[in-house]
N, C-alpha and C. Protein backbone atom coordinates (compact mmCIF):
# COMPACT_ATOMS: atom_id res chain seq x y z
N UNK A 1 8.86 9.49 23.69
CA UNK A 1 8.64 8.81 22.43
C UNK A 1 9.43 9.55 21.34
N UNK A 2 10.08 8.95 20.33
CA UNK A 2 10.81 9.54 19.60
C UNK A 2 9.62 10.11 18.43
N UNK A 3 10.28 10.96 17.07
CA UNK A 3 9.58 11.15 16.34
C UNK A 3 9.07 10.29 15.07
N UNK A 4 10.08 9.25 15.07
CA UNK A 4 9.72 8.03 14.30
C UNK A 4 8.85 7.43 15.18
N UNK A 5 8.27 7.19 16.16
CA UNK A 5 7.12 6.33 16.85
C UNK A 5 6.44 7.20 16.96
N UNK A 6 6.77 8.53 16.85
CA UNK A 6 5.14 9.34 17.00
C UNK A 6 4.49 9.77 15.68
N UNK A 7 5.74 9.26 14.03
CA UNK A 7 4.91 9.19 13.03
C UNK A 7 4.16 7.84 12.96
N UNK A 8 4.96 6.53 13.52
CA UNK A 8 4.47 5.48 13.23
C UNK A 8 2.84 5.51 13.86
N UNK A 9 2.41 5.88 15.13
CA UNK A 9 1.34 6.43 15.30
C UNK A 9 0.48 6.97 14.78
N UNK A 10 1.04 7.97 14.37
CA UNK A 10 0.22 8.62 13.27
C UNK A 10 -0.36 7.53 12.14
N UNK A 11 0.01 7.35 12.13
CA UNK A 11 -0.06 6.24 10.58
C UNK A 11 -0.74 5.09 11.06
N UNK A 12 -0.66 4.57 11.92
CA UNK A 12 -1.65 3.86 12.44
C UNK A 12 -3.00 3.86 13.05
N UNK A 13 -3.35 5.44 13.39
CA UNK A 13 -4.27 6.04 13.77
C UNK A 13 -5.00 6.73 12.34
N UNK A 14 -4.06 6.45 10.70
CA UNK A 14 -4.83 7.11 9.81
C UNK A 14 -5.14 6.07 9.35
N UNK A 15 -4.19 5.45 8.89
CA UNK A 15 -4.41 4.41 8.35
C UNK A 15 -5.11 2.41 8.69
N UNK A 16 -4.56 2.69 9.42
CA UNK A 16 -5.03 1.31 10.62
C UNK A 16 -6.13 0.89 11.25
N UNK A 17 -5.84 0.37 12.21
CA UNK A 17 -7.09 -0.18 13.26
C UNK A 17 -8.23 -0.72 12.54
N UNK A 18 -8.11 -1.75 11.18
CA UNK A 18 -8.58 -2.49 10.69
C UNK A 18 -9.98 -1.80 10.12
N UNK A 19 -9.25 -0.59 9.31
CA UNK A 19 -10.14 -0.29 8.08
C UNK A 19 -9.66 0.09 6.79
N UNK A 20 -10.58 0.19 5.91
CA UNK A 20 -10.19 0.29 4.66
C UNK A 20 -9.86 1.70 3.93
N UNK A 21 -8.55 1.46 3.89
CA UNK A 21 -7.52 2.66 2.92
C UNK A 21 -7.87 2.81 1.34
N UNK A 22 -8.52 3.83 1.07
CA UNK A 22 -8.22 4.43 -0.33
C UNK A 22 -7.26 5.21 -0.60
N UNK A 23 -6.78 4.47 -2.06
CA UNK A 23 -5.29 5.21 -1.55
C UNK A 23 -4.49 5.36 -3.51
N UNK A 24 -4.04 6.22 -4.14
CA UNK A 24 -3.76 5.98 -5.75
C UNK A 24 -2.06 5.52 -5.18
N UNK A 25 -1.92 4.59 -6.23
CA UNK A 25 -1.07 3.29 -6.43
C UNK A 25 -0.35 3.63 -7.84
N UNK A 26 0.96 3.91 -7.65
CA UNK A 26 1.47 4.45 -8.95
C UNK A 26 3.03 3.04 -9.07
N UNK A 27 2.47 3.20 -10.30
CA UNK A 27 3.48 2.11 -11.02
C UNK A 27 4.08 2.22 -12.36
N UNK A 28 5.40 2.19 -12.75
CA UNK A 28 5.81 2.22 -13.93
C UNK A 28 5.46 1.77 -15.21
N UNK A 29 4.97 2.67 -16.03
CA UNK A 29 4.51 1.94 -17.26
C UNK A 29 5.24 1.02 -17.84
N UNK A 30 4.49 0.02 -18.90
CA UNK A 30 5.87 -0.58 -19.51
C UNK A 30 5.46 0.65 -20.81
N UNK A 31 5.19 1.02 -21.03
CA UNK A 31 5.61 1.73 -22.55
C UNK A 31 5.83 3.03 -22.26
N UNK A 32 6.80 3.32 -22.55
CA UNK A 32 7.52 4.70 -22.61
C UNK A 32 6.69 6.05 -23.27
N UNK A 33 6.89 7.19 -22.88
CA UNK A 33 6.61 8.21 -23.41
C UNK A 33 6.65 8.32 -25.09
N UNK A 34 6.52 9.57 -25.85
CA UNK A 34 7.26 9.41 -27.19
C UNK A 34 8.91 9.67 -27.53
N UNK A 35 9.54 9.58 -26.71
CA UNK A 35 10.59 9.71 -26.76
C UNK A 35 11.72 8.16 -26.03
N UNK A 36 10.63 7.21 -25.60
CA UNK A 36 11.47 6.21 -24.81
C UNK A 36 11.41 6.35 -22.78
N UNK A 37 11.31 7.11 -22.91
CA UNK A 37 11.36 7.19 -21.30
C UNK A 37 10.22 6.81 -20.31
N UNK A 38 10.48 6.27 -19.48
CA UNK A 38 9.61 5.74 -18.60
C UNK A 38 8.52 6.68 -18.44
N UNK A 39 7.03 6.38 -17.91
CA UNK A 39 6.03 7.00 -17.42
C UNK A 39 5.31 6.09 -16.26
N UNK A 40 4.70 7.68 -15.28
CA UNK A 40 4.21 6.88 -14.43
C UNK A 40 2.75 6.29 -14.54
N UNK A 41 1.66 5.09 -13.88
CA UNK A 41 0.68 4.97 -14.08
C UNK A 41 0.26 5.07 -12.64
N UNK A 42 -1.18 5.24 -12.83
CA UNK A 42 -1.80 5.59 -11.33
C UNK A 42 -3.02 5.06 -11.22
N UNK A 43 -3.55 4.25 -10.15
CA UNK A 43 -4.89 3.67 -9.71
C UNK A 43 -4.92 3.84 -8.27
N UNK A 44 -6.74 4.18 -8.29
CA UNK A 44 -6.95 3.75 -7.41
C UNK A 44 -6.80 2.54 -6.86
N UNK A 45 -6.67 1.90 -5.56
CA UNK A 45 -6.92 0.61 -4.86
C UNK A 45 -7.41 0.88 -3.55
N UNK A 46 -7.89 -0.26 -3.04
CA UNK A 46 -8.46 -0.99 -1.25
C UNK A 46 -7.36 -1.27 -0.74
N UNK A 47 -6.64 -0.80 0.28
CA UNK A 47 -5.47 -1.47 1.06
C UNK A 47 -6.30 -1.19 2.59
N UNK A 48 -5.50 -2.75 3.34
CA UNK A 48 -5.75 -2.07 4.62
C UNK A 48 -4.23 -2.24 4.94
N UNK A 49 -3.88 -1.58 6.48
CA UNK A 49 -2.79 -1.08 7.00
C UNK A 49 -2.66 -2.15 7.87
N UNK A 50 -1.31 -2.78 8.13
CA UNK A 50 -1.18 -3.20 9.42
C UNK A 50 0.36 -3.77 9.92
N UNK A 51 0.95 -3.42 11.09
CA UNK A 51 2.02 -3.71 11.34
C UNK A 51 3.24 -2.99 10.64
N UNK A 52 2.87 -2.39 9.37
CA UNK A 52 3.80 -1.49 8.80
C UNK A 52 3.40 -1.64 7.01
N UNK A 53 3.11 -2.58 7.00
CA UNK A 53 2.13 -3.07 5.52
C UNK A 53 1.28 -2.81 4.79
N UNK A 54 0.87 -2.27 3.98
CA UNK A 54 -0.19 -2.26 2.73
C UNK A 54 -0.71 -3.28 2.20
N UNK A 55 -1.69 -3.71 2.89
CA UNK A 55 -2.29 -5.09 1.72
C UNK A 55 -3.53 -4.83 0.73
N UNK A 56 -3.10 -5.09 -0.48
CA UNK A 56 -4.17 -5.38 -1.52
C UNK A 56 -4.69 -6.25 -2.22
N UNK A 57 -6.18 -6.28 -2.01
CA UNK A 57 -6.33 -7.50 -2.92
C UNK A 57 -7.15 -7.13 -4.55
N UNK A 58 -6.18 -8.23 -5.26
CA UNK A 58 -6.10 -7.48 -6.89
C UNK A 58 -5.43 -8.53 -7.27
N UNK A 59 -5.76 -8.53 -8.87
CA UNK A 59 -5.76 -9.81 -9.93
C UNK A 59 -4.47 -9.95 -10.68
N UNK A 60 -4.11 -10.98 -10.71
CA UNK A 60 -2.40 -11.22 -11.09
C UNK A 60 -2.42 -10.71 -12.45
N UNK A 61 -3.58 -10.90 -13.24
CA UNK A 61 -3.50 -10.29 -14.82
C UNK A 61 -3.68 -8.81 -14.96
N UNK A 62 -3.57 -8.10 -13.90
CA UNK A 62 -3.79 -6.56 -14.81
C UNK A 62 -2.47 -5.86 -14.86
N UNK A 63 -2.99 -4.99 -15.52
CA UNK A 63 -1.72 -4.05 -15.87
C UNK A 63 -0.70 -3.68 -14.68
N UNK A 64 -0.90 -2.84 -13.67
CA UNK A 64 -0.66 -2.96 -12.50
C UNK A 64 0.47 -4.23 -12.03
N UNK A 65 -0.20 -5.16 -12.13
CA UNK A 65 0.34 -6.32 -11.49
C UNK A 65 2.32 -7.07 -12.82
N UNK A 66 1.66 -6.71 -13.78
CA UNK A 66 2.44 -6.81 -15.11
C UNK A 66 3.72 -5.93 -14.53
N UNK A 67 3.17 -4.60 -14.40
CA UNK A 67 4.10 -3.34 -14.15
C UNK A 67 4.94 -3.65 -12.75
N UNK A 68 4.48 -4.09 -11.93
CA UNK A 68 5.26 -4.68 -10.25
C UNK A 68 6.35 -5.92 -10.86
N UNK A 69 5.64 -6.70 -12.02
CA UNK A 69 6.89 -7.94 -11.90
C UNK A 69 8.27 -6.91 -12.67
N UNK A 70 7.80 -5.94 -13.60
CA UNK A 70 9.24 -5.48 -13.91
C UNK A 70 9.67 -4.91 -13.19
N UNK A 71 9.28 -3.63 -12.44
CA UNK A 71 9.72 -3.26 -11.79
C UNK A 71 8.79 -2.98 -10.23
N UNK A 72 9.25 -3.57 -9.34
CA UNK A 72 8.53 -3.83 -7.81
C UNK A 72 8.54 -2.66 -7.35
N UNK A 73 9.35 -1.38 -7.38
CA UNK A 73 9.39 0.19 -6.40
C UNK A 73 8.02 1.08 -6.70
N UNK A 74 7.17 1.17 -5.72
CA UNK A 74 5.62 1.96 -6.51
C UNK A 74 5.94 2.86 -5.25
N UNK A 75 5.20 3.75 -5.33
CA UNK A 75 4.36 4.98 -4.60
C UNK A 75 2.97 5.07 -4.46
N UNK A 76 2.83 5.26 -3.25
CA UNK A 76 1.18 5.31 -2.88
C UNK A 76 1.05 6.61 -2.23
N UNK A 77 -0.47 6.92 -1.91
CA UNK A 77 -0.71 8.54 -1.77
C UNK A 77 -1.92 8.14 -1.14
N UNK A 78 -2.37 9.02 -0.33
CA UNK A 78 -4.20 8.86 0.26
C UNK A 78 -4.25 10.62 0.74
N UNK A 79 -5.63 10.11 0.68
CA UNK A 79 -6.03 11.61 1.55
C UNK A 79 -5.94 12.05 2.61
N UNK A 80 -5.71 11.09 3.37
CA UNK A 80 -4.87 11.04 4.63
C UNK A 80 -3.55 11.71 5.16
N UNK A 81 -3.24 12.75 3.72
CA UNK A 81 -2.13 13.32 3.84
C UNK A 81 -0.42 12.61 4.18
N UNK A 82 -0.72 11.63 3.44
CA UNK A 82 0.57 10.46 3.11
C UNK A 82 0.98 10.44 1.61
N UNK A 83 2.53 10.22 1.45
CA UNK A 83 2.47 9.69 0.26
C UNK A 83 3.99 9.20 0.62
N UNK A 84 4.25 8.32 0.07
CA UNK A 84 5.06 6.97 0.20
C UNK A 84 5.74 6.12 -0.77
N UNK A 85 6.94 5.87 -0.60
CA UNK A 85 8.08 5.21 -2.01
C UNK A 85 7.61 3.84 -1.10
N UNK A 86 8.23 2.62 -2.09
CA UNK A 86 8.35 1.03 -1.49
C UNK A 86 8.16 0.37 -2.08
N UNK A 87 8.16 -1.18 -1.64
CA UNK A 87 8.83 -2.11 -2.55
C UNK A 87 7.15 -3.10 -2.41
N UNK A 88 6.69 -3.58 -3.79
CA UNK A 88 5.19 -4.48 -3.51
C UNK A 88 5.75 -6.00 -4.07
N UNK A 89 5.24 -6.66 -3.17
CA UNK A 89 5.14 -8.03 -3.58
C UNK A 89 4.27 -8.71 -3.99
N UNK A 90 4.06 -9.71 -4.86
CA UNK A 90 2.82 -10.53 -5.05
C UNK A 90 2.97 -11.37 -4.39
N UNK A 91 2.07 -11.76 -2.85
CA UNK A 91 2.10 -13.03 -2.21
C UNK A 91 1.37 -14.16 -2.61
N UNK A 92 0.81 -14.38 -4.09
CA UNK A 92 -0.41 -15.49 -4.30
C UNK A 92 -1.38 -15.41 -3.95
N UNK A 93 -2.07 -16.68 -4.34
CA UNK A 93 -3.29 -16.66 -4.37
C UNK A 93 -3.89 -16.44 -3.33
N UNK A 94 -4.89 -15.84 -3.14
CA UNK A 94 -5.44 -15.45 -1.64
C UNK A 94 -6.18 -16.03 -1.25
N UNK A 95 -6.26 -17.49 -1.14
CA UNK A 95 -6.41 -18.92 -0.37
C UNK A 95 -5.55 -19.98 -0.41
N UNK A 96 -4.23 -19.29 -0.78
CA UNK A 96 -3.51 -20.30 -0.32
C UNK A 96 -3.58 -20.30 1.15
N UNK A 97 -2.55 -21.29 2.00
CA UNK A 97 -2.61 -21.61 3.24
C UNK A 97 -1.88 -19.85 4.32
N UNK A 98 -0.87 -20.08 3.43
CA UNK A 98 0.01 -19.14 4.16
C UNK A 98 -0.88 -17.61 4.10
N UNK A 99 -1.81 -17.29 2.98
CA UNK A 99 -2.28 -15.86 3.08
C UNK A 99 -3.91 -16.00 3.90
N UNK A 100 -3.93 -17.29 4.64
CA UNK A 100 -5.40 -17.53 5.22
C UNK A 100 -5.43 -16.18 6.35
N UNK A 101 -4.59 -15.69 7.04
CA UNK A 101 -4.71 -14.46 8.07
C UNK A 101 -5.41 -13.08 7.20
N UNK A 102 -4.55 -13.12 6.02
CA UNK A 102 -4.86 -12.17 5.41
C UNK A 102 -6.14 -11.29 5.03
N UNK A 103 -6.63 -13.05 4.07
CA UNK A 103 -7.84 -13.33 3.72
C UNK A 103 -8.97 -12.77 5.04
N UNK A 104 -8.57 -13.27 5.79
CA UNK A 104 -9.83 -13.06 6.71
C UNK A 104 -10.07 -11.69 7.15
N UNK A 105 -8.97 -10.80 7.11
CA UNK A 105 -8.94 -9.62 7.14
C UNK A 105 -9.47 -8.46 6.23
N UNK A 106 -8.99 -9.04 4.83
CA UNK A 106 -10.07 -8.69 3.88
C UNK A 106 -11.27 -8.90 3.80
N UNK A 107 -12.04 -10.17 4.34
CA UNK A 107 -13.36 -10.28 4.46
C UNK A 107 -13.63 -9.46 5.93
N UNK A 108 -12.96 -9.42 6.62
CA UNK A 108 -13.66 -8.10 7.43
C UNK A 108 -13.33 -6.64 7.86
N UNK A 109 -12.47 -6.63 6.69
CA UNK A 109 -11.98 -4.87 6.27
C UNK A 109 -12.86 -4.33 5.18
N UNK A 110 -12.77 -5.12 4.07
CA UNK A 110 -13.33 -5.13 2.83
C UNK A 110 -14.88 -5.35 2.77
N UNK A 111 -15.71 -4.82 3.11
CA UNK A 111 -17.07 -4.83 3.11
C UNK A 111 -17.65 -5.85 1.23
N UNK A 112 -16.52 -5.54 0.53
CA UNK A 112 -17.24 -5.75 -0.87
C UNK A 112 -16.56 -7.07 -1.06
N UNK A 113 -15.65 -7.87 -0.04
CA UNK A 113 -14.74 -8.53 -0.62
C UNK A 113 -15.01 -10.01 -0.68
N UNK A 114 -16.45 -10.71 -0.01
CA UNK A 114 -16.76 -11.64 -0.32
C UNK A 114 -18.01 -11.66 -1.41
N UNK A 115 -18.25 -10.86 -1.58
CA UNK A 115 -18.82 -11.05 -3.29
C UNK A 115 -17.97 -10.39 -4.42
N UNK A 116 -16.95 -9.66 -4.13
CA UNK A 116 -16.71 -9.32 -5.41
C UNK A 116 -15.08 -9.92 -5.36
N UNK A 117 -14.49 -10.56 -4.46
CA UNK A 117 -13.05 -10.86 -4.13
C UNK A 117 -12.50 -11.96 -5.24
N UNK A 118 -13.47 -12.70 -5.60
CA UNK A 118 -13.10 -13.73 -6.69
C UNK A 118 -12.51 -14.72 -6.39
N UNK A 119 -12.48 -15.32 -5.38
CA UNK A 119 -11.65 -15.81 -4.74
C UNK A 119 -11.36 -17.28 -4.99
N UNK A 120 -12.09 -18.00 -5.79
CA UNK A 120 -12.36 -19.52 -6.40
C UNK A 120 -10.92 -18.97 -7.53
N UNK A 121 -10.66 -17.77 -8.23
CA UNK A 121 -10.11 -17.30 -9.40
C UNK A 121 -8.58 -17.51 -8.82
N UNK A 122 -7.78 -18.30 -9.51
CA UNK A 122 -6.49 -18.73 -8.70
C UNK A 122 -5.51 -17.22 -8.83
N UNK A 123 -5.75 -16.11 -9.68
CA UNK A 123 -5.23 -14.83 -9.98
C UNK A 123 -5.74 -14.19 -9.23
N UNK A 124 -6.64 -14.55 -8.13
CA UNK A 124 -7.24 -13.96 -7.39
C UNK A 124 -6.23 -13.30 -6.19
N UNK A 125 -5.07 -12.37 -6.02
CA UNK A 125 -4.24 -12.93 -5.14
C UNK A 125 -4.11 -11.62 -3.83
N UNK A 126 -2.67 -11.75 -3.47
CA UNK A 126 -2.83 -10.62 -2.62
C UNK A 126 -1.37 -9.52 -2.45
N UNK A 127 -1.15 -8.45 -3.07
CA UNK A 127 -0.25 -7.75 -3.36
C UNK A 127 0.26 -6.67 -1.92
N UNK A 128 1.13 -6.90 -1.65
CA UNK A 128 1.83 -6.32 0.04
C UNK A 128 2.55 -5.22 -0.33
N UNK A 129 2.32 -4.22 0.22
CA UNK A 129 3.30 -2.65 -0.34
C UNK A 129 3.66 -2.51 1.47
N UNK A 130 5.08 -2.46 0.85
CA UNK A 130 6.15 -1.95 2.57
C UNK A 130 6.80 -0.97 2.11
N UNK A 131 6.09 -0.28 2.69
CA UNK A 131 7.06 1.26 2.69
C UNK A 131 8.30 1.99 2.88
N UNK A 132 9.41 2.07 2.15
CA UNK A 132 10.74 2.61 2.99
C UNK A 132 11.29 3.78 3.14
N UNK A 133 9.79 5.09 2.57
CA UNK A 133 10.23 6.36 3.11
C UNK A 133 9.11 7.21 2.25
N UNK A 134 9.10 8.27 3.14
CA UNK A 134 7.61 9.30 2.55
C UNK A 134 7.37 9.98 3.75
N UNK A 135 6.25 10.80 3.45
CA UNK A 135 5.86 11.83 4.40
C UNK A 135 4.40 11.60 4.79
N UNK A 136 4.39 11.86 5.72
CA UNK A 136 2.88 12.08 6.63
C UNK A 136 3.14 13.52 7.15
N UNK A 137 1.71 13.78 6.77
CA UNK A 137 1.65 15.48 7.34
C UNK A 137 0.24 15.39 8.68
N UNK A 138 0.77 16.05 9.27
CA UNK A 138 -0.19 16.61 10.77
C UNK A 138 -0.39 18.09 10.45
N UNK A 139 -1.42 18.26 10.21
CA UNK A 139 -1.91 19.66 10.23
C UNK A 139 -1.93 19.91 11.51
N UNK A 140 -2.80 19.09 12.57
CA UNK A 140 -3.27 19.08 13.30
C UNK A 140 -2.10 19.33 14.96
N UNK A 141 -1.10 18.62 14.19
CA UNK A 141 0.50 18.84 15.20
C UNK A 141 0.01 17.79 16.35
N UNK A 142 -0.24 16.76 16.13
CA UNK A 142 -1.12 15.75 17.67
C UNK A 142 0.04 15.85 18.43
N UNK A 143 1.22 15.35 17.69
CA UNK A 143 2.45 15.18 18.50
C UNK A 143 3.40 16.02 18.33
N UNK A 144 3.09 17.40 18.22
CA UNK A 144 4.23 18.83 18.15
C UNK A 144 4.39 18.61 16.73
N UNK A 145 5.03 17.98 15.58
CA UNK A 145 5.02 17.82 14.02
C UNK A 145 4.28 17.99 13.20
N UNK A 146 4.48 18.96 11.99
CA UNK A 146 3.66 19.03 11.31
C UNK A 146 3.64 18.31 9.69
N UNK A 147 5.09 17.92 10.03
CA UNK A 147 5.87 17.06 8.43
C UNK A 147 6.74 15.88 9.08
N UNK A 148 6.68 14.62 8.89
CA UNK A 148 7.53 13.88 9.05
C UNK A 148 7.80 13.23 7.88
N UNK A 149 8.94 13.51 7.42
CA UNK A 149 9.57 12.80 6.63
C UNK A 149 10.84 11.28 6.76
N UNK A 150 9.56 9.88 6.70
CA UNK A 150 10.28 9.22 7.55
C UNK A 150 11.00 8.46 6.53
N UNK A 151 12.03 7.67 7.01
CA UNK A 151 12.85 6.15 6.74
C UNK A 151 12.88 5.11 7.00
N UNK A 152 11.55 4.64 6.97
CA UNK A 152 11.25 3.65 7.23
C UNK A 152 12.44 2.22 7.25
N UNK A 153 13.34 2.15 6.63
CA UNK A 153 14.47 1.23 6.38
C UNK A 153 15.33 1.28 8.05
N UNK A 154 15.72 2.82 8.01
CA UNK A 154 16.28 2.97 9.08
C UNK A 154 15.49 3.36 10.83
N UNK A 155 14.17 3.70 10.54
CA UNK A 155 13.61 3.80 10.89
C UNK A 155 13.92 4.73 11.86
N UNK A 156 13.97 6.17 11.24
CA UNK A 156 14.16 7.54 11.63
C UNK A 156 13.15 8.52 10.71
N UNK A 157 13.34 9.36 11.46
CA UNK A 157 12.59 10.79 10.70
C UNK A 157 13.13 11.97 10.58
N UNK A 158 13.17 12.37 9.30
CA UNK A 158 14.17 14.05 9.04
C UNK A 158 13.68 14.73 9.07
């Protein structure tokens, strides 16, 4: 097994197997420091993991969501000893037809997500973070590594 499939493992064994990721979600402010320059913002969110994906479900009006249409490149982090560059999308409403897989995953990842999901709320939607490079750390060395620093694009590890 190479070391890109034995991080992808990893990551599927932290993150995956259809439970729920806490994880801070950093996104570009729109208002600049006092000098003009960009700043970062940071939230918590619920993602679950799957296939290589971050899914969240979260409301087209917040700040957050404002901050992805200007600029889409965020970073995510968990305790899981990950933290991660990539690109988030807003896929809509999370009953449209096409996000019905999704949905159902959130109602059985998300313990809170059929009472508090909002889901009648057409902003109600569902935001996808794909990762294209970051580190996962193994303290533990499962697979001889203790740092992989992967590329997800190319899908290697340095």
């Amino acid at each position: 097994m190479s070391k890109y499939e034995d991080a992808i493992k990893l990551m599927e064994e932290r993150c995956g197997n259809g439970k729920e990721v806490i994880m801070a979600l950093a996104t570009i402010s729109l208002t600049g420091n006092a000098v003009g320059s960009p700043t970062p913002a940071v939230r918590m969110v619920c993602a679950y993991y799957e296939d290589g994906v971050f899914y969240v479900s979260t409301d087209a009006t917040t700040d957050k969501m404002r901050q992805i249409e200007k600029n889409n490149e965020v970073s995510i982090g968990g305790l899981d000893w990950y933290s991660f560059q990539g690109k988030a999308e807003n896929l809509g409403w999370v009953k449209d037809e096409h996000n019905a897989e999704i949905r159902s995953k959130f109602k059985t990842v998300f313990d809170w997500f059929t009472e508090h999901g909002d889901e009648e709320n057409p902003n109600s939607i569902v935001l996808r973070i794909t990762p294209t490079r970051g580190t996962i750390i193994d303290n533990e060395r499962t697979y001889g590594e203790l740092k992989y620093e992967i590329d997800f694009v190319n899908r290697v590890v340095h």
